[in-house]
Every structure is written in structure tokens, then in C-alpha cells.
Protein backbone atom coordinates (compact mmCIF):
# COMPACT_ATOMS: atom_id res chain seq x y z
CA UNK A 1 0.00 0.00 0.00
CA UNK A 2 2.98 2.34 0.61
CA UNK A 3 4.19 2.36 -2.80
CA UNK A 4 0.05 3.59 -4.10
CA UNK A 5 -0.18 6.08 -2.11
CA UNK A 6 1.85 8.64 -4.14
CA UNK A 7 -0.44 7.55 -7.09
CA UNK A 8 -2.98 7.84 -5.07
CA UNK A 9 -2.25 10.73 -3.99
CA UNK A 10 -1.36 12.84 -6.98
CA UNK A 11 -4.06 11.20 -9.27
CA UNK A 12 -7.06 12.31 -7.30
CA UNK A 13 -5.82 15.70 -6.58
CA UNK A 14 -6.50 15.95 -10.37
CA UNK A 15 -10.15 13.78 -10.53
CA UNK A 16 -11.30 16.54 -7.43
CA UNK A 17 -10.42 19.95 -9.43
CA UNK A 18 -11.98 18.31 -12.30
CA UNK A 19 -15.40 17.88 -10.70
CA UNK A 20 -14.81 20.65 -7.83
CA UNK A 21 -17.39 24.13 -7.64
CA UNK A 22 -14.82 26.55 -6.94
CA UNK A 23 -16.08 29.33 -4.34
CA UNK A 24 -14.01 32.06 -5.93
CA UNK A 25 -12.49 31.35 -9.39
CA UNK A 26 -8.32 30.20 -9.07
CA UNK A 27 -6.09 32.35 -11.19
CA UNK A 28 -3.90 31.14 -13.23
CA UNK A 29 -0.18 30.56 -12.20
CA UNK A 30 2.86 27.64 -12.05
CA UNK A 31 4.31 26.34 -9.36
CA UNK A 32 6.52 23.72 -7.52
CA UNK A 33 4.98 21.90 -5.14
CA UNK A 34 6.03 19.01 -1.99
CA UNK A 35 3.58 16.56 -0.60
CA UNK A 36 4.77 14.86 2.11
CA UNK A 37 2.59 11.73 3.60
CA UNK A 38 2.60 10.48 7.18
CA UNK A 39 4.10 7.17 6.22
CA UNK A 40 7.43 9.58 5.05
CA UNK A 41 6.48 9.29 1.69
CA UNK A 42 7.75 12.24 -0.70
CA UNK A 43 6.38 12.93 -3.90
CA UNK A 44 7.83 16.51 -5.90
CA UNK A 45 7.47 18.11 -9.38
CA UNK A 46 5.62 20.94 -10.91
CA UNK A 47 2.04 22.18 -10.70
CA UNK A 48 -0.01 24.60 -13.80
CA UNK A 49 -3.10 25.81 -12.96
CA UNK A 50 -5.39 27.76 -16.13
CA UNK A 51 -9.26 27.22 -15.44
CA UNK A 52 -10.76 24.66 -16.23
CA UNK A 53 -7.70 22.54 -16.45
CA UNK A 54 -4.62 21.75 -14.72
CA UNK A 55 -1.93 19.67 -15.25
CA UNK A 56 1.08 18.07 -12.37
CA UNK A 57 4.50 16.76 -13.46
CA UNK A 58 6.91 14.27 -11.71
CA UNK A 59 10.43 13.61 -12.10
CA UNK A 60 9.08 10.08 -10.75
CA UNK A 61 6.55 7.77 -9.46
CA UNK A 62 7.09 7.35 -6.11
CA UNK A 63 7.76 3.08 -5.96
CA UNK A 64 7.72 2.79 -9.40
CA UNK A 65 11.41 2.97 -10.06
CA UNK A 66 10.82 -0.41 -12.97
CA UNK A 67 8.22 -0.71 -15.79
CA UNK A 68 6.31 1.92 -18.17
CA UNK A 69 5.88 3.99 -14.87
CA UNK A 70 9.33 4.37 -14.00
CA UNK A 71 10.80 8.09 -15.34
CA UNK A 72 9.04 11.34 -15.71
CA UNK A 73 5.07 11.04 -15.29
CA UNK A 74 2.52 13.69 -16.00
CA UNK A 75 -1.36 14.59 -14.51
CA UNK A 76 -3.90 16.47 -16.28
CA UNK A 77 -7.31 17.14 -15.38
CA UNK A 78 -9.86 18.62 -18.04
CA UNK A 79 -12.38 19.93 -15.96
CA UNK A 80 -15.14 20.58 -18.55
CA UNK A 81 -15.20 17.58 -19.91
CA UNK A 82 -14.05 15.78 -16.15
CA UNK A 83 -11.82 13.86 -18.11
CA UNK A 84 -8.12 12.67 -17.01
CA UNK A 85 -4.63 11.80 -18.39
CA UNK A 86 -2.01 9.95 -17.34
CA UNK A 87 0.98 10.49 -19.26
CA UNK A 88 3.73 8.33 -19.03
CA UNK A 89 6.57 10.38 -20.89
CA UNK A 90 9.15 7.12 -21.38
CA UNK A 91 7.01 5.13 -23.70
CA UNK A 92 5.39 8.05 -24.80
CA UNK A 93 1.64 6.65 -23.72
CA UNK A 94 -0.92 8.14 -22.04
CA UNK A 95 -4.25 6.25 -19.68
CA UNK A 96 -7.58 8.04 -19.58
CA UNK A 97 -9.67 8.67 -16.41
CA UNK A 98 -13.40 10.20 -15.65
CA UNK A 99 -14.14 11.95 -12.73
CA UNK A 100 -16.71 9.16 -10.97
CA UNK A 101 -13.39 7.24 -10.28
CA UNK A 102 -13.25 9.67 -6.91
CA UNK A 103 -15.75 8.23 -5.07
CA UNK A 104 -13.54 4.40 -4.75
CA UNK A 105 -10.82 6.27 -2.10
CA UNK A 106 -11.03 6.85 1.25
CA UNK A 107 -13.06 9.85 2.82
CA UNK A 108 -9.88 11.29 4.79
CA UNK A 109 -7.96 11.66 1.78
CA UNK A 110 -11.07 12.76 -0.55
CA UNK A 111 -11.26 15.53 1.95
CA UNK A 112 -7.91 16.49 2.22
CA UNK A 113 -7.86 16.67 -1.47
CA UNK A 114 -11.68 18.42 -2.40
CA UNK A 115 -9.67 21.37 0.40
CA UNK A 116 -6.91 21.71 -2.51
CA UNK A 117 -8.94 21.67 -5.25
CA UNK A 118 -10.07 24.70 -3.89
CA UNK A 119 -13.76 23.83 -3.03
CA UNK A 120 -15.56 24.65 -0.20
CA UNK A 121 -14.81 21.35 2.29
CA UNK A 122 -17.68 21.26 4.28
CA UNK A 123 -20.27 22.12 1.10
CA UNK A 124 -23.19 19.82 1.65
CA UNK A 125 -22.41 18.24 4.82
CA UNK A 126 -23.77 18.96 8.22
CA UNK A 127 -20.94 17.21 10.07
CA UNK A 128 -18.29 19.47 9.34
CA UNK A 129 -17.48 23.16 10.16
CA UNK A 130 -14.83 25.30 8.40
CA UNK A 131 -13.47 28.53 10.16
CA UNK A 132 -10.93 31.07 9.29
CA UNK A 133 -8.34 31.41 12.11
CA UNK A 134 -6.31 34.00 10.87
CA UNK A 135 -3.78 35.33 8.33
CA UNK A 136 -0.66 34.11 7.66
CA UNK A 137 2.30 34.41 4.82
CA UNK A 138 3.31 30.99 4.17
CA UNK A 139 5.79 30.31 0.76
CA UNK A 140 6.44 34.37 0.36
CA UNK A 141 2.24 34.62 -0.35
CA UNK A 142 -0.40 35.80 1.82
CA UNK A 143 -2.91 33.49 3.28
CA UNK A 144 -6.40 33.25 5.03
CA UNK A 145 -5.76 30.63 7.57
CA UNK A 146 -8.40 27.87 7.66
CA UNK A 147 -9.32 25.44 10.13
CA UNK A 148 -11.89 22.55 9.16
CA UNK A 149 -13.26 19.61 12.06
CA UNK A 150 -15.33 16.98 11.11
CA UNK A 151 -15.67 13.94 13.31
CA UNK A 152 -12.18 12.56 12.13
CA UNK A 153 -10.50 15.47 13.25
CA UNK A 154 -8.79 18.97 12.14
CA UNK A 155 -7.03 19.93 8.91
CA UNK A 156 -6.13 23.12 8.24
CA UNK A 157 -5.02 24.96 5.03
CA UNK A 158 -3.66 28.29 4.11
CA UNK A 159 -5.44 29.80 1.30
CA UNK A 160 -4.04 32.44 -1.00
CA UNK A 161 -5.53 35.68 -1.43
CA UNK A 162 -4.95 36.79 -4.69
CA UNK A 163 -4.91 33.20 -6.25
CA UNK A 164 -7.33 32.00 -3.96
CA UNK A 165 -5.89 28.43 -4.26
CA UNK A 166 -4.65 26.68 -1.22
CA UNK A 167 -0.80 26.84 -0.83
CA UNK A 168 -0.38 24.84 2.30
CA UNK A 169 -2.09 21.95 3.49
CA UNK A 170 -1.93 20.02 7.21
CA UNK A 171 -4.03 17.21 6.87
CA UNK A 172 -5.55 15.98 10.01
CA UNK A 173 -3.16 12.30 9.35
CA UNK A 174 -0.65 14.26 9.34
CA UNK A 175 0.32 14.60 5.42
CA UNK A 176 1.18 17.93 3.73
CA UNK A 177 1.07 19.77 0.97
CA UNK A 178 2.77 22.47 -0.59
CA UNK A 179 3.45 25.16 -3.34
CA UNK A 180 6.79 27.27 -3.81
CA UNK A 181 8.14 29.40 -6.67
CA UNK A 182 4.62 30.23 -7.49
CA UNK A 183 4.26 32.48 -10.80
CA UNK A 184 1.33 33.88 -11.91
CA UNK A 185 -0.60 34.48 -15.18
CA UNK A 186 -1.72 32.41 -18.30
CA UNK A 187 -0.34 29.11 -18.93
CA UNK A 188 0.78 27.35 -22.44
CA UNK A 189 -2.76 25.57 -23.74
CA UNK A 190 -0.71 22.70 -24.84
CA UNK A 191 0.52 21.74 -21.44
CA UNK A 192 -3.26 20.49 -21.01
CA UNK A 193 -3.09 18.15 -23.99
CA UNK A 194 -1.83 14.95 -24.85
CA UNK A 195 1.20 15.16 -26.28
CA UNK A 196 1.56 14.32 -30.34
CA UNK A 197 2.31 10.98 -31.04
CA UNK A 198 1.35 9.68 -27.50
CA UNK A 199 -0.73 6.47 -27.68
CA UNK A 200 -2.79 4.72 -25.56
CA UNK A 201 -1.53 2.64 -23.03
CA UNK A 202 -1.36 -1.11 -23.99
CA UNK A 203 -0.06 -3.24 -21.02
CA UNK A 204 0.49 -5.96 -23.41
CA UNK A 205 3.48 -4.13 -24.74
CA UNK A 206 5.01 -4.96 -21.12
CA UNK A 207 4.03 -8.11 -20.43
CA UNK A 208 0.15 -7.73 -19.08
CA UNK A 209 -3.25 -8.95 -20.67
CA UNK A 210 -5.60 -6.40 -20.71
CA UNK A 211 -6.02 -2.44 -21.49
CA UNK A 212 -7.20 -0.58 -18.87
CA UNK A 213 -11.01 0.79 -19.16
């Protein structure tokens, strides 16, 4: 399970903006960004925000140091069509998602995640509350700090005022996320595309039986 949860981790990230109701609209902007999980997992790369879309890169998978996964591996999320890419930049392939594939993981980490997607967290729920605590400048940005209990806990997250986007997360398991060397403005349309010449992935082509649906 340890070797998922970066997977897991950055894939539905991407499946939440894509089916998220923003309360204020992101801007656009790049950035780096660090997650780091409670089991000491660390997973690193780049983020691109332009509504709808929004793409993460990887230098790696996090486990997956053999196989197509292994190198450079790429997220996008089309949120107007809540459709999802994988791209797996070795052998130049790429696996397609829909957005209904959020509701198979686990409510603590659907949570964390719907809070960086930018949504409101406790939006139809009547066991949650969601508080601002404060301001704070957290990566060089400044933040509205915000505090969220349901009956599994606290998280809090630092949202940023002019991109309105979380930049910090404390998840109430104790996993983290954040964004450095944010800059701001319109990104490249093509970053949100599959690549030219990219073809679907075909396990076959590494030993497996069947193509993933």
C-alpha cells in the first residue's frame, strides 16, 4: 500500500479539481509543489493551474522505479469535460480517467484533497465546520488561515488571497502539501493536452493482458 499512495495521492488531486465548484475562481499561475505523507512518503514536481484545467509533473513515481511507470510522469485534469490523463513520458503513452473514479478512495484523503482543489470542504455536509483562524504568509504569499473539524479530526489549510488556491495543506493524518516558486498568469494551452504521437496505453506491450477501461 505504501508504494500507491503517491499515485494515489497525486491522481485524485486531479479527478477533485476536475469535478470541484470553486467558491471564488483560481487564477492562473505555475508552481513547484512538496507533498509529504505520514508514512514519510515524498512525492515533488511541478504544478499549472489555467481554469478549467490543470496539469502536475513528476520527475518520478514514487515506488515505481521499474516498468512503463518508472521516469518522468505527468497529470492532467480537463475539468469541462471531467476527463483525465495519465501520461507516461518514457514510452510516450498516455491512460484516460473520468471523474466518478473519486468516489472508490477513502473519505480522509477525498477531503484532504476536495480542500486543494479549492472547493468549499464542508459544502453539503452537516458534520463538518470550516473557520478562518487567521492570516498568515506561508511560501512568500499571503494566506487566510483555515481550520476545518469533522468527526475525524482537524485539517487546516492556508489559502491564497490573490490566487485563492490553497498553498499549504496540514491534513488531520498528518500529510502535507505544498506550493513554492509560485508564478502567476496564463499558462501554455498545450501543457493540457496529450502530447503528439502519445498512444494509448497497452499493457500488453510490457508483459500484461488487458487495457485498462
Amino acid at each position: 500500500m505504501k508504494k500507491m499512495t503517491g499515485l494515489k495521492l497525486a491522481m485524485w488531486v486531479l479527478l477533485l479539481v476536475a469535478s470541484a465548484a470553486f467558491a471564488q475562481m483560481p487564477q492562473p499561475f505555475s508552481a513547484d509543489f512538496t507533498t509529504s505523507t505520514h508514512n514519510g512518503e515524498k512525492v515533488t514536481g511541478k504544478w499549472f493551474f489555467s481554469t478549467p484545467n490543470m496539469r502536475v509533473d513528476m520527475n518520478s513515481m514514487p515506488g515505481r522505479d521499474q516498468g512503463p511507470m518508472a521516469g518522468p510522469v505527468s497529470m492532467i485534469a480537463d475539468a469541462a469535460s471531467q476527463t483525465n490523463y495519465m501520461l507516461l513520458h518514457g514510452p510516450h503513452m498516455y491512460m484516460e480517467f473520468h471523474g466518478d473514479r473519486q468516489n472508490s478512495m477513502s473519505p480522509g484523503l477525498r477531503d484532504l484533497l476536495r480542500q486543494k482543489s479549492g472547493a468549499d470542504p464542508c459544502s453539503g455536509r452537516t458534520d463538518c465546520t470550516s473557520r478562518k483562524i487567521g492570516t498568515e504568509t506561508v511560501n512568500g504569499r499571503s494566506c487566510d488561515k483555515l481550520e476545518v473539524t469533522d468527526k475525524s479530526g482537524k485539517s487546516t489549510l492556508w489559502i491564497d488571497q490573490k490566487l485563492h488556491f490553497p498553498v499549504r495543506i496540514q491534513g488531520r493524518d498528518g500529510d502535507t502539501m505544498d506550493l513554492t516558486n509560485i508564478k502567476e498568469g496564463p499558462q501554455d494551452p498545450s501543457l493540457f493536452k496529450v502530447p503528439a504521437g502519445y498512444k494509448a496505453f497497452d499493457p500488453s506491450a510490457f508483459g500484461g493482458q488487458r487495457r485498462p477501461k
